[in-house]
N, C-alpha and C. Protein backbone atom coordinates (compact mmCIF):
# COMPACT_ATOMS: atom_id res chain seq x y z
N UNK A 1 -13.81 16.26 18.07
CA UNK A 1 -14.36 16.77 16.83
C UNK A 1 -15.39 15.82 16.23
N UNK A 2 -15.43 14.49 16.75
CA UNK A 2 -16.42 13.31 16.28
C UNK A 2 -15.68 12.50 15.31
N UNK A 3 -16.27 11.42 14.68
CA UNK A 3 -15.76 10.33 14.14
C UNK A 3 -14.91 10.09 12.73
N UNK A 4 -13.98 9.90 12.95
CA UNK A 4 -13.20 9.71 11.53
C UNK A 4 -14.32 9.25 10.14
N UNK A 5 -14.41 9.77 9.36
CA UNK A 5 -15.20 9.46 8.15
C UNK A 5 -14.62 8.30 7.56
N UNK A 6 -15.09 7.26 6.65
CA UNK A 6 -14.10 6.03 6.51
C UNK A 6 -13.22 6.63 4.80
N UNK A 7 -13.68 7.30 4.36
CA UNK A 7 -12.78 7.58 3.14
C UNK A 7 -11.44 8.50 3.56
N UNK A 8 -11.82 8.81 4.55
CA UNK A 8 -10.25 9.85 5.63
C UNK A 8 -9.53 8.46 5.85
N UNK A 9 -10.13 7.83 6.71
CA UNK A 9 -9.55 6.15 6.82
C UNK A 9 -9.08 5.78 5.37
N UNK A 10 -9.63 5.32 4.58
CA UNK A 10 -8.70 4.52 3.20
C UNK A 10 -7.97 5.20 2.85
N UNK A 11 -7.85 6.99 3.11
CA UNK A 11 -6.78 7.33 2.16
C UNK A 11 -5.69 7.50 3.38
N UNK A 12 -5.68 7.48 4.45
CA UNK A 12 -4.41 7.37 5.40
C UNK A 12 -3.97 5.85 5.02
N UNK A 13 -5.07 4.93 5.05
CA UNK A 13 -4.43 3.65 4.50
C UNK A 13 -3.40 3.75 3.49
N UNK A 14 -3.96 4.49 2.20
CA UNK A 14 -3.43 4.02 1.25
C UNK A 14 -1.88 4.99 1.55
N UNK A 15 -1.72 6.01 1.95
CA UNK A 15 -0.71 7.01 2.07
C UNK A 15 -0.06 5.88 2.87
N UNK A 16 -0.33 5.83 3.61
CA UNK A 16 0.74 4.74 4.94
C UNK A 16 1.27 3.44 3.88
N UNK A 17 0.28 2.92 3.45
CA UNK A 17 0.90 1.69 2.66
C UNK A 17 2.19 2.26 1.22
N UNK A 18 2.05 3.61 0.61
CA UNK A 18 2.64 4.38 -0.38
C UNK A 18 3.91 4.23 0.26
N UNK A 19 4.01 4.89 2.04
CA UNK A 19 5.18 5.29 2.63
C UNK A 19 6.00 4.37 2.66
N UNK A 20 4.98 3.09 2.67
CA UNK A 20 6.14 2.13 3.16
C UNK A 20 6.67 1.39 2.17
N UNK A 21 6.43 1.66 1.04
CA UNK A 21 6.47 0.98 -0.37
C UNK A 21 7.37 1.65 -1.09
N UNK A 22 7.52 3.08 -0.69
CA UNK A 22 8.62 4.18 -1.26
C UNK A 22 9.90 3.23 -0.85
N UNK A 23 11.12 3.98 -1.74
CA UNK A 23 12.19 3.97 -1.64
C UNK A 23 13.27 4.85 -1.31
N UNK A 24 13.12 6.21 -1.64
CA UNK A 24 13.15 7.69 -1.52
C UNK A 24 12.34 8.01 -0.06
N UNK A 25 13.76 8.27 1.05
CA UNK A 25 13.23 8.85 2.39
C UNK A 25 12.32 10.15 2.18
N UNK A 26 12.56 11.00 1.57
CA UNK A 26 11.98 11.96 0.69
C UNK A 26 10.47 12.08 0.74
N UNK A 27 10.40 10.93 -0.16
CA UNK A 27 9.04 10.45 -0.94
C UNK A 27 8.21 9.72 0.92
N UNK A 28 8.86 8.95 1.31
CA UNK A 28 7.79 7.99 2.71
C UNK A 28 8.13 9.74 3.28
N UNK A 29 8.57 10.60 3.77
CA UNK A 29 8.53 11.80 4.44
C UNK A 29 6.38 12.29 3.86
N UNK A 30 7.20 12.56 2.46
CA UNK A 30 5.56 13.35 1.93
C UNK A 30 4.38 12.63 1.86
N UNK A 31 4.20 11.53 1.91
CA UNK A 31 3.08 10.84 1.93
C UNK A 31 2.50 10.80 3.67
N UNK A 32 3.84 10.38 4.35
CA UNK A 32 3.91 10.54 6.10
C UNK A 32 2.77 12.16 6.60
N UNK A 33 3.69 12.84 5.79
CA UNK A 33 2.69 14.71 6.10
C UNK A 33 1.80 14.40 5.42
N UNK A 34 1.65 13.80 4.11
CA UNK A 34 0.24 14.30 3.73
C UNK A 34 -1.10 13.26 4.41
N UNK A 35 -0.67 12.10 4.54
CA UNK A 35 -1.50 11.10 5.64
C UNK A 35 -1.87 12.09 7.52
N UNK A 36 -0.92 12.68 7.92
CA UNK A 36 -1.09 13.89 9.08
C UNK A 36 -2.19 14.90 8.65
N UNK A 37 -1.90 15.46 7.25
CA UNK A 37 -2.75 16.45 6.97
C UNK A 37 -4.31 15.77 6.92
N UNK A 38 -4.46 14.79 6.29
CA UNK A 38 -6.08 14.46 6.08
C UNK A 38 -6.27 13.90 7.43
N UNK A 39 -5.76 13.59 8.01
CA UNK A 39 -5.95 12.95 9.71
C UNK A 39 -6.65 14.27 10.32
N UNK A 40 -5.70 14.80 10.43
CA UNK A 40 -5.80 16.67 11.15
C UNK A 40 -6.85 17.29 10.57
N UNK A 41 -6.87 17.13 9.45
CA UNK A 41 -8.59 17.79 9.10
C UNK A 41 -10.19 17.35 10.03
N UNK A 42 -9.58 16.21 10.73
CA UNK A 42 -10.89 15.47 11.65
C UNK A 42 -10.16 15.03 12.80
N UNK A 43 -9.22 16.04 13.32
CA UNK A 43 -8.77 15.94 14.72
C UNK A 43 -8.16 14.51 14.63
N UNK A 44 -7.73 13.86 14.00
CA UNK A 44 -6.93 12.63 14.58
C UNK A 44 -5.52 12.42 14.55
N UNK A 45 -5.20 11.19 14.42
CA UNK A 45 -3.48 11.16 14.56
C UNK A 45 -3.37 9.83 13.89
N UNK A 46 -2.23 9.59 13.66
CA UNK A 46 -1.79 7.84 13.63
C UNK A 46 -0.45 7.60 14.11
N UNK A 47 -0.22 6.44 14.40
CA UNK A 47 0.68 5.92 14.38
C UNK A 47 0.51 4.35 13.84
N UNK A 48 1.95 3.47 13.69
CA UNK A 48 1.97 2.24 13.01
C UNK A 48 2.48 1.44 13.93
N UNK A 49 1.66 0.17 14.39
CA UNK A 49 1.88 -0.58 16.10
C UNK A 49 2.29 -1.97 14.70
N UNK A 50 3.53 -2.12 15.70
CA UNK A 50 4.06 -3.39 14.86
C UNK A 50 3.65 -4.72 15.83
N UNK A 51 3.38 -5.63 15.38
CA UNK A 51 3.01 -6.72 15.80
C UNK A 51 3.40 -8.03 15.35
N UNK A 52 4.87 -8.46 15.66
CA UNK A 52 5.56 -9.34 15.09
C UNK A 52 6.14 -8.99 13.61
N UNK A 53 5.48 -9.83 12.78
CA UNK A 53 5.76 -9.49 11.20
C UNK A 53 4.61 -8.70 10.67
N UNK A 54 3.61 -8.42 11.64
CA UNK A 54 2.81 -7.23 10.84
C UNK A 54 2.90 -6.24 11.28
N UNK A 55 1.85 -5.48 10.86
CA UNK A 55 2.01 -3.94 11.47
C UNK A 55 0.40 -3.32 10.66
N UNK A 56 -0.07 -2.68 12.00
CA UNK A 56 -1.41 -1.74 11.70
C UNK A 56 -1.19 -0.98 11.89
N UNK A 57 -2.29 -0.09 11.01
CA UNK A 57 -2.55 1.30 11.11
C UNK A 57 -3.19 1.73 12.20
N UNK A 58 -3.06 2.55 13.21
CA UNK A 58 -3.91 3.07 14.38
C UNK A 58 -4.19 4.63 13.84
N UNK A 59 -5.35 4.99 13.82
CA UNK A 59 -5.74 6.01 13.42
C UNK A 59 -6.39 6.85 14.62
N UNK A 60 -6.22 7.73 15.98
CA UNK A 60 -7.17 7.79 17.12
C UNK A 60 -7.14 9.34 17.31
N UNK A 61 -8.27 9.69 18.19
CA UNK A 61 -8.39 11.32 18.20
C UNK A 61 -7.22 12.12 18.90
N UNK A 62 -6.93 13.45 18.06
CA UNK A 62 -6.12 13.95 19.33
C UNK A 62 -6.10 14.35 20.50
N UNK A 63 -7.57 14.25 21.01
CA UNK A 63 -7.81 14.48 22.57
C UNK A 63 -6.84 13.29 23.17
N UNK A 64 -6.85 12.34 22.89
CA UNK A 64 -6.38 11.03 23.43
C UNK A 64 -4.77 11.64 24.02
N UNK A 65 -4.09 12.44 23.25
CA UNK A 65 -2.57 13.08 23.38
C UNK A 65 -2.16 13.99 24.31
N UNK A 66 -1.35 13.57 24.93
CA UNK A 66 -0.82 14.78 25.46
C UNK A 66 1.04 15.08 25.23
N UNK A 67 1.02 15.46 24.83
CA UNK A 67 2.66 15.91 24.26
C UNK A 67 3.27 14.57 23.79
N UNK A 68 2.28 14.18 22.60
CA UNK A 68 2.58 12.88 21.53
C UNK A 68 2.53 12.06 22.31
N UNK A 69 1.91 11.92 23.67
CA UNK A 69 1.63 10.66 24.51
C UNK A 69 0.02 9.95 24.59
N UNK A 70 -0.07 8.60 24.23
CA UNK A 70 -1.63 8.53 24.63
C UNK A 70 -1.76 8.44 26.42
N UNK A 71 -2.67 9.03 26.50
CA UNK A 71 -3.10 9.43 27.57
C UNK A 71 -4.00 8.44 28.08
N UNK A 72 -4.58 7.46 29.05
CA UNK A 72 -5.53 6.07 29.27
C UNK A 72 -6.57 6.75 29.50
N UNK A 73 -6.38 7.76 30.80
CA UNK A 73 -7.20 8.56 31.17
C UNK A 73 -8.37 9.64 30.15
N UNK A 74 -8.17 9.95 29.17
CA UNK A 74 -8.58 10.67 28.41
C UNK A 74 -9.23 10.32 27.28
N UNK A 75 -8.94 8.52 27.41
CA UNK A 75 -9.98 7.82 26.16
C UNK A 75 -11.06 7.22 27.15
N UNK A 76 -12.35 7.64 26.60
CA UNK A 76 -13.82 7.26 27.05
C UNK A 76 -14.47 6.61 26.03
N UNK A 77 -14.04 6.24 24.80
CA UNK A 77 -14.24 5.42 23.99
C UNK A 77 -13.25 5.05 22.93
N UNK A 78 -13.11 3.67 23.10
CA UNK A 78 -11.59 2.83 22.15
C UNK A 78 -12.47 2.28 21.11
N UNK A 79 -14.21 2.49 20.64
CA UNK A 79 -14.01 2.14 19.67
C UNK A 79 -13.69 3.88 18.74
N UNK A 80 -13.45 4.58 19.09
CA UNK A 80 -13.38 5.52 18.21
C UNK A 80 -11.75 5.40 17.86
N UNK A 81 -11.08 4.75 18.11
CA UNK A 81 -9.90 4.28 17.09
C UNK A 81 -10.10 3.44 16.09
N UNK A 82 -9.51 3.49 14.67
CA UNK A 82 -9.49 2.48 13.89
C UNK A 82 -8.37 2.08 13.41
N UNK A 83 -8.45 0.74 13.73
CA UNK A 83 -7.24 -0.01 12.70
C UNK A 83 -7.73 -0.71 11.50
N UNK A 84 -5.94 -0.49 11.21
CA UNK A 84 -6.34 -0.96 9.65
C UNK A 84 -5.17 -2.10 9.33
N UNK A 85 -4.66 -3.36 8.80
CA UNK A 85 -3.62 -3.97 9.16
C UNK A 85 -3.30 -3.43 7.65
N UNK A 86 -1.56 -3.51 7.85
CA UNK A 86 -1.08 -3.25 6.78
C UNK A 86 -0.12 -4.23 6.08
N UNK A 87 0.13 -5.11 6.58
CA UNK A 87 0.91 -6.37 6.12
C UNK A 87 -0.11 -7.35 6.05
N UNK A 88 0.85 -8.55 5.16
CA UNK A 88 0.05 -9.75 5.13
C UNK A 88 -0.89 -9.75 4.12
N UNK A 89 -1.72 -11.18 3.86
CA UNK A 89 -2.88 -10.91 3.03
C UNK A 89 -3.73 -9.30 3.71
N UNK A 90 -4.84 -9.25 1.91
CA UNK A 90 -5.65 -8.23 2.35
C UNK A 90 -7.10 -8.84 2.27
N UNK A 91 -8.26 -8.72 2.54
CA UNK A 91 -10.08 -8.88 2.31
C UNK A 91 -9.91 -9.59 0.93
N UNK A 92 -10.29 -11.30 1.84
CA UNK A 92 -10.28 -11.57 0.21
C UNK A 92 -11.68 -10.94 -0.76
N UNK A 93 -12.77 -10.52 0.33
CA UNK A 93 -13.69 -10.03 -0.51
C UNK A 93 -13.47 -8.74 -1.64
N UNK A 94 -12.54 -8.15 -1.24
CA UNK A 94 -11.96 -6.92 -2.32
C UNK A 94 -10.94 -7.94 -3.41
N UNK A 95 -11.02 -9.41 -3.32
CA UNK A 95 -9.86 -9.35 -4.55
C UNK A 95 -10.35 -8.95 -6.23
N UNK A 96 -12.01 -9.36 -6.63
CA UNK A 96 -12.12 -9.15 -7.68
C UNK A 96 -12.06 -7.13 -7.82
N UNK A 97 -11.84 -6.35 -6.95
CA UNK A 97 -11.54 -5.15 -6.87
C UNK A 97 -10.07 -4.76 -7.21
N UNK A 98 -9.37 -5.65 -5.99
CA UNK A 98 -7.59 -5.59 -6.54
C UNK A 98 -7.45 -5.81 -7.81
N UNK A 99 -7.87 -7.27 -8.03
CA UNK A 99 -7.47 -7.90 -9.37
C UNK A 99 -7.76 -6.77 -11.06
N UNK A 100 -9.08 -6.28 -10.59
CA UNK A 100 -9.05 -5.14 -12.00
C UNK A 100 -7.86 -4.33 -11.43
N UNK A 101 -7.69 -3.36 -10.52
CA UNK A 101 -7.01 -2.21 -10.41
C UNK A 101 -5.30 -3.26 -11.21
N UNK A 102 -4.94 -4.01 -10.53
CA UNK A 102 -4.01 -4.37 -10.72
C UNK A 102 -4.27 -4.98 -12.33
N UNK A 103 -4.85 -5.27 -13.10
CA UNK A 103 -4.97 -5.80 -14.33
C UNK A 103 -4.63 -4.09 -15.33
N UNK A 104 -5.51 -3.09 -14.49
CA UNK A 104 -5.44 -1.82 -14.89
C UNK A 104 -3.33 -1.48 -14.91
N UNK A 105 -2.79 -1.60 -13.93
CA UNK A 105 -1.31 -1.40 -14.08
C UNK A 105 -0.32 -2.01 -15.42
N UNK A 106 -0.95 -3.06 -15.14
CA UNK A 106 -0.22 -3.93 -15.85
C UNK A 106 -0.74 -3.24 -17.54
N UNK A 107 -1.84 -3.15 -17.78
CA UNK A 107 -1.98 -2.38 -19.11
C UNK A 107 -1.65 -1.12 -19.18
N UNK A 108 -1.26 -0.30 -18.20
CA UNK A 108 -0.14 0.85 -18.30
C UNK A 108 1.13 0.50 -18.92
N UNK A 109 1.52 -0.19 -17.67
CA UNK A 109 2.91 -0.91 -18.50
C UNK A 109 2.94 -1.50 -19.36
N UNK A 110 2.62 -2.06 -20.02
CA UNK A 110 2.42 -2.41 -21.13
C UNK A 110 2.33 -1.00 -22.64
N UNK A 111 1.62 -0.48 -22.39
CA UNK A 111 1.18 1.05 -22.69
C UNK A 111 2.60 2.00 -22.96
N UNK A 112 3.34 1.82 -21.76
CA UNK A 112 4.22 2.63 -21.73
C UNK A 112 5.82 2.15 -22.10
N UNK A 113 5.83 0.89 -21.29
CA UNK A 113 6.95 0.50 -21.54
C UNK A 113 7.25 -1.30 -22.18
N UNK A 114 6.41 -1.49 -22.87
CA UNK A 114 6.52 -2.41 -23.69
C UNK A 114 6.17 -3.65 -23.06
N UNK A 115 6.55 -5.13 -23.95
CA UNK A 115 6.23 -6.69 -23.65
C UNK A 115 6.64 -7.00 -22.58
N UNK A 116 8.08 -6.75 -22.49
CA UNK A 116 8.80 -7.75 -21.63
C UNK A 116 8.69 -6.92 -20.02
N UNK A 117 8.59 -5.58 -19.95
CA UNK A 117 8.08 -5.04 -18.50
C UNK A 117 6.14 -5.48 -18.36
N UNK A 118 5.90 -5.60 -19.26
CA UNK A 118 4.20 -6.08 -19.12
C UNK A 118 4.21 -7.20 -18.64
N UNK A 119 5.13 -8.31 -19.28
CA UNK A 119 4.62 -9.58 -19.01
C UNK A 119 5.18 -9.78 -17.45
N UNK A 120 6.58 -9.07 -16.56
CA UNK A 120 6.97 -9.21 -15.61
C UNK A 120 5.90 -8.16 -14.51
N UNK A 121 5.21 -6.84 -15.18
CA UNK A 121 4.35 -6.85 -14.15
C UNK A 121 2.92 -7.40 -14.16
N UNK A 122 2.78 -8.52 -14.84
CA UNK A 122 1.61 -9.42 -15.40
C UNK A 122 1.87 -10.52 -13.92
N UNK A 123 2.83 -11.29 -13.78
CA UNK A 123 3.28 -11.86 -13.20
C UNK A 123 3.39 -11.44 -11.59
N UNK A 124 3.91 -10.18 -11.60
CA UNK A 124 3.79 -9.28 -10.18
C UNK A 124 2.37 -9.02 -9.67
N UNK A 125 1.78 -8.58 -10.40
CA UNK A 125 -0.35 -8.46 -10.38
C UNK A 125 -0.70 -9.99 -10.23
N UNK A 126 -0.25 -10.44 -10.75
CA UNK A 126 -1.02 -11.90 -9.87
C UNK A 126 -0.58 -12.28 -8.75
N UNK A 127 1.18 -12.46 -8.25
CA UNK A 127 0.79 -12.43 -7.34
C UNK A 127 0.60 -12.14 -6.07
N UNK A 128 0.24 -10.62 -6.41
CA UNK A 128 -0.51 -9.74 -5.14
C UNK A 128 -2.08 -10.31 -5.15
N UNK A 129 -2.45 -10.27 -6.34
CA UNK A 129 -3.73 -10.44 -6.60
C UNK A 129 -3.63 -12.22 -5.95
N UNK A 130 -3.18 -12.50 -6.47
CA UNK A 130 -3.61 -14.29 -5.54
C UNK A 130 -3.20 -14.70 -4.65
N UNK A 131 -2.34 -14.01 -3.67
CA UNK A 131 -1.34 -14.29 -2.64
C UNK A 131 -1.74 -13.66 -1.70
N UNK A 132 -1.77 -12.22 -1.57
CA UNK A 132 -1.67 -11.40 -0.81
C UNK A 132 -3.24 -10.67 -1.08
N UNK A 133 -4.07 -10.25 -1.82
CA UNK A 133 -5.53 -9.85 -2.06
C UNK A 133 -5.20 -8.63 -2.19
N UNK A 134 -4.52 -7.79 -2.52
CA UNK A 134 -3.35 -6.81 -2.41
C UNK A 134 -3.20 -6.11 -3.57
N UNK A 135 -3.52 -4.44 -3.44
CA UNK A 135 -2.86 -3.54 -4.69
C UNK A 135 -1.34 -4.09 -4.94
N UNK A 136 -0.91 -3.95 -6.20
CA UNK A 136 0.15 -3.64 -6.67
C UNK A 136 1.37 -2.86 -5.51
N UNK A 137 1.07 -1.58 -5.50
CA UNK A 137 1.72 -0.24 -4.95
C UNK A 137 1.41 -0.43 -3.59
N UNK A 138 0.70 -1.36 -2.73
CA UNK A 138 0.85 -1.81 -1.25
C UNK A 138 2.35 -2.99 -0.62
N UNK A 139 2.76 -3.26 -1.91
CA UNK A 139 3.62 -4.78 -1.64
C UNK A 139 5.25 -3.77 -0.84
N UNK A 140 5.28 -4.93 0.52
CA UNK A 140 6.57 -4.00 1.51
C UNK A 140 7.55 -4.71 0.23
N UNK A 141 8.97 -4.23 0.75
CA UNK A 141 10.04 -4.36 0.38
C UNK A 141 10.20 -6.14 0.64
N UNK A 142 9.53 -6.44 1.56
CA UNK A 142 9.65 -7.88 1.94
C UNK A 142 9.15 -8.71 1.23
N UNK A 143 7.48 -8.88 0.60
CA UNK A 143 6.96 -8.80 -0.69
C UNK A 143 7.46 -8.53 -2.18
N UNK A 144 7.87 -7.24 -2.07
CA UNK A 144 9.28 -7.84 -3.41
C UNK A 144 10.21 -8.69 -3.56
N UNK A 145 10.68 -8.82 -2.61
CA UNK A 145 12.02 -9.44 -2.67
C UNK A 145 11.23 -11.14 -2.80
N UNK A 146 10.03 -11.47 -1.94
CA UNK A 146 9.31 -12.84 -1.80
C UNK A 146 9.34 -13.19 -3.50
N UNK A 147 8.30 -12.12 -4.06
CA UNK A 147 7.74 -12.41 -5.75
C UNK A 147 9.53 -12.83 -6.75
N UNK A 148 10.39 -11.63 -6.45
CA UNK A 148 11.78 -11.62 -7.03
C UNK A 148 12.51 -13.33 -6.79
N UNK A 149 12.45 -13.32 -6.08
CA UNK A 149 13.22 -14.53 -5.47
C UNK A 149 12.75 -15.85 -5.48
N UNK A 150 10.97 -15.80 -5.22
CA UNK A 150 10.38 -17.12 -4.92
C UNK A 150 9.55 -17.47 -6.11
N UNK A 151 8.29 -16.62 -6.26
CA UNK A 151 7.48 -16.85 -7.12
C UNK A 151 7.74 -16.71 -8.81
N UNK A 152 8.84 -15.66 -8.99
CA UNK A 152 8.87 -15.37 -10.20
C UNK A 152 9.64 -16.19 -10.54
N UNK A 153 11.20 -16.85 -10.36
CA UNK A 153 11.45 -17.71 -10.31
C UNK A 153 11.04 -19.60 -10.65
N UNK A 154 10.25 -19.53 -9.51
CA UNK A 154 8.97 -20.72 -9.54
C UNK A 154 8.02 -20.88 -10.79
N UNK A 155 7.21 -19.69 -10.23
CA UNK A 155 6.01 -19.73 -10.99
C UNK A 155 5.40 -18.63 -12.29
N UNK A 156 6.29 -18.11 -12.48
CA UNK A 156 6.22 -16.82 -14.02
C UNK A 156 6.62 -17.82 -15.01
N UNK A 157 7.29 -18.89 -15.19
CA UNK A 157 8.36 -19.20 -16.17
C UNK A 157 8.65 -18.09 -17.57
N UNK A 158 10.01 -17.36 -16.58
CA UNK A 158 10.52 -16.29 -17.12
C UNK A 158 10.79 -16.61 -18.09
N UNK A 159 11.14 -15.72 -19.44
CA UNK A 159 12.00 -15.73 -20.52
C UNK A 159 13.21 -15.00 -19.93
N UNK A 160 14.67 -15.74 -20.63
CA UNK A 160 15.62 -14.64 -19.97
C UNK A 160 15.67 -13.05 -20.66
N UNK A 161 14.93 -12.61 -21.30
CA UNK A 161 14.80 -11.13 -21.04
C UNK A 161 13.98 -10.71 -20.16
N UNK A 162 12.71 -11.60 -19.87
CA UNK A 162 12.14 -10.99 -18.36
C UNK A 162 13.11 -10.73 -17.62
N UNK A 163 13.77 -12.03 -16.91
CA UNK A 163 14.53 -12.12 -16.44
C UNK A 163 15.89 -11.16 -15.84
N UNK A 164 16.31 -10.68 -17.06
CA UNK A 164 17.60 -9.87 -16.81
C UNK A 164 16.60 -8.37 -16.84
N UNK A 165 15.43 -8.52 -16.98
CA UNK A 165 14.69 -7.03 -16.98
C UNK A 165 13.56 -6.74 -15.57
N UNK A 166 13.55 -7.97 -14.85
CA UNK A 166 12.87 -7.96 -13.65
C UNK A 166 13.28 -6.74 -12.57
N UNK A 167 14.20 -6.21 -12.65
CA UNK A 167 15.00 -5.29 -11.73
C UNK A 167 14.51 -3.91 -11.70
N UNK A 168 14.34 -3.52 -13.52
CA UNK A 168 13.82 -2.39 -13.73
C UNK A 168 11.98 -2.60 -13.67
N UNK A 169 11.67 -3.70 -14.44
CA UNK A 169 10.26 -3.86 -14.41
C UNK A 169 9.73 -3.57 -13.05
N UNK A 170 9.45 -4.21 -11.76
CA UNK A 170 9.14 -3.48 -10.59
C UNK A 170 9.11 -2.12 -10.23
N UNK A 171 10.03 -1.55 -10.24
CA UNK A 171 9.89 0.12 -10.13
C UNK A 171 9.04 0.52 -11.13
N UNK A 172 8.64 -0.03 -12.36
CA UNK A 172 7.96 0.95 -13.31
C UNK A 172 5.99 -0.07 -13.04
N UNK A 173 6.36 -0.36 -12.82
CA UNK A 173 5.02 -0.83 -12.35
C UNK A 173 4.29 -0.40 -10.56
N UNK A 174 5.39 -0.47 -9.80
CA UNK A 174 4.84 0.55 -8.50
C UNK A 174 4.16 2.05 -9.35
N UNK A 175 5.53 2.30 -10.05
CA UNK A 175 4.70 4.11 -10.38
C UNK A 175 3.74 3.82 -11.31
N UNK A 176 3.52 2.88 -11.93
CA UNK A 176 2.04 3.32 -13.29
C UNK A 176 0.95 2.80 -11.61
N UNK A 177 1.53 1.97 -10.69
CA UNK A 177 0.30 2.02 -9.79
C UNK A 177 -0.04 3.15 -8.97
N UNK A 178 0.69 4.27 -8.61
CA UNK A 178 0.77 5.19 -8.07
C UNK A 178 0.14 5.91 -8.78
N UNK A 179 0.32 5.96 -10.45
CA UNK A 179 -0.04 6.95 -10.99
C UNK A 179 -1.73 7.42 -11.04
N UNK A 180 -1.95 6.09 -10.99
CA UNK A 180 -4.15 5.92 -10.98
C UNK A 180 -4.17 7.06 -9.75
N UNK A 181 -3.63 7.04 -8.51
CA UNK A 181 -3.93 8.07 -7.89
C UNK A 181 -4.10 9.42 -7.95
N UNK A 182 -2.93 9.83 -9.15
CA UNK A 182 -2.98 11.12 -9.66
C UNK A 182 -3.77 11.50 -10.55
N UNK A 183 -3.85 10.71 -11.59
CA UNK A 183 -5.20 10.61 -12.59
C UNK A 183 -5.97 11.04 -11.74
N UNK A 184 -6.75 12.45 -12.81
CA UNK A 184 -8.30 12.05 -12.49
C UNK A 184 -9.01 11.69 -13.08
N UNK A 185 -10.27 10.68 -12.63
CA UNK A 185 -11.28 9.88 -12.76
C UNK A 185 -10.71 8.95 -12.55
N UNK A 186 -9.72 7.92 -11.57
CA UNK A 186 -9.32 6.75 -11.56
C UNK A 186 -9.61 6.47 -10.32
């Protein structure tokens, strides 16, 4: 069908990174189909090739398939796959990009659910934003638990109502980051 467009690419990115960030089998299910659906609109496919502690996105045509198998024979060009890595730091050249989007969450929360979830996802936005170069709503389960355990700890110097409120604060800051997606004009 010809070449993946790159905004088909960022938004399988961003769906794949959503899936894996969900908590609700449910929820990584619908993002999983709806990342298939914009693939399938330009003949492609993905799958997620783990590579130690990371893992990329492979995005490649469905000629390449034959009954969900890649086929060697049937690719005549490997650059028409794209990867995308999904762990780990991200481009530090996108951080002054992260850093607003993620400055943008944090004044949701704030917005919505007051000081003490602001100032803990104040603390979470940095550090995706200085650690990782990293949306908010991209961080694995492994990444939470790092910020929960290591950095916030360390380097937030919590108040103990952050503190005893860090548990709920995270979940409400993934969704005000999710939510820019639904917005429109964001």
């Amino acid at each position: 069908m010809g070449e993946l467009p790159a905004a088909a690419v960022d938004e399988a990115e961003r769906l794949t990174r959503l899936a894996r960030a969900a908590t609700d089998e449910a929820e990584r299910e619908a993002y999983r189909e709806e990342r298939a659906s914009v693939l399938a609109d330009h003949g492609f496919t993905a799958r997620i090739r783990e590579e130690g502690s990371d893992a990329v996105l492979v995005c490649y045509p469905d000629e390449w398939l034959d009954d969900g198998t890649v086929r060697t024979d049937r690719i005549e060009d490997t650059d028409r796959a794209i990867e995308r890595r999904l762990s780990g730091p991200g481009d530090p050249d996108d951080w002054r990009q992260v850093a607003a989007h993620n400055d943008r969450v944090v004044a949701r929360v704030a917005e919505r659910h007051g000081d003490v979830h602001a100032a803990n996802a104040r603390a979470f936005a940095d550090f995706m934003s200085n650690h990782y170069a990293r949306r908010i709503e991209t961080a694995t389960a492994d990444e939470r638990c790092e910020f929960r355990e290591e950095y916030f700890v360390r380097n937030a110097w919590p108040s103990a109502e952050q503190r005893s409120a860090i548990e709920e604060s995270l979940p409400l800051a993934l969704d005000a980051a999710r939510s820019f997606g639904s917005d429109s004009g964001q």
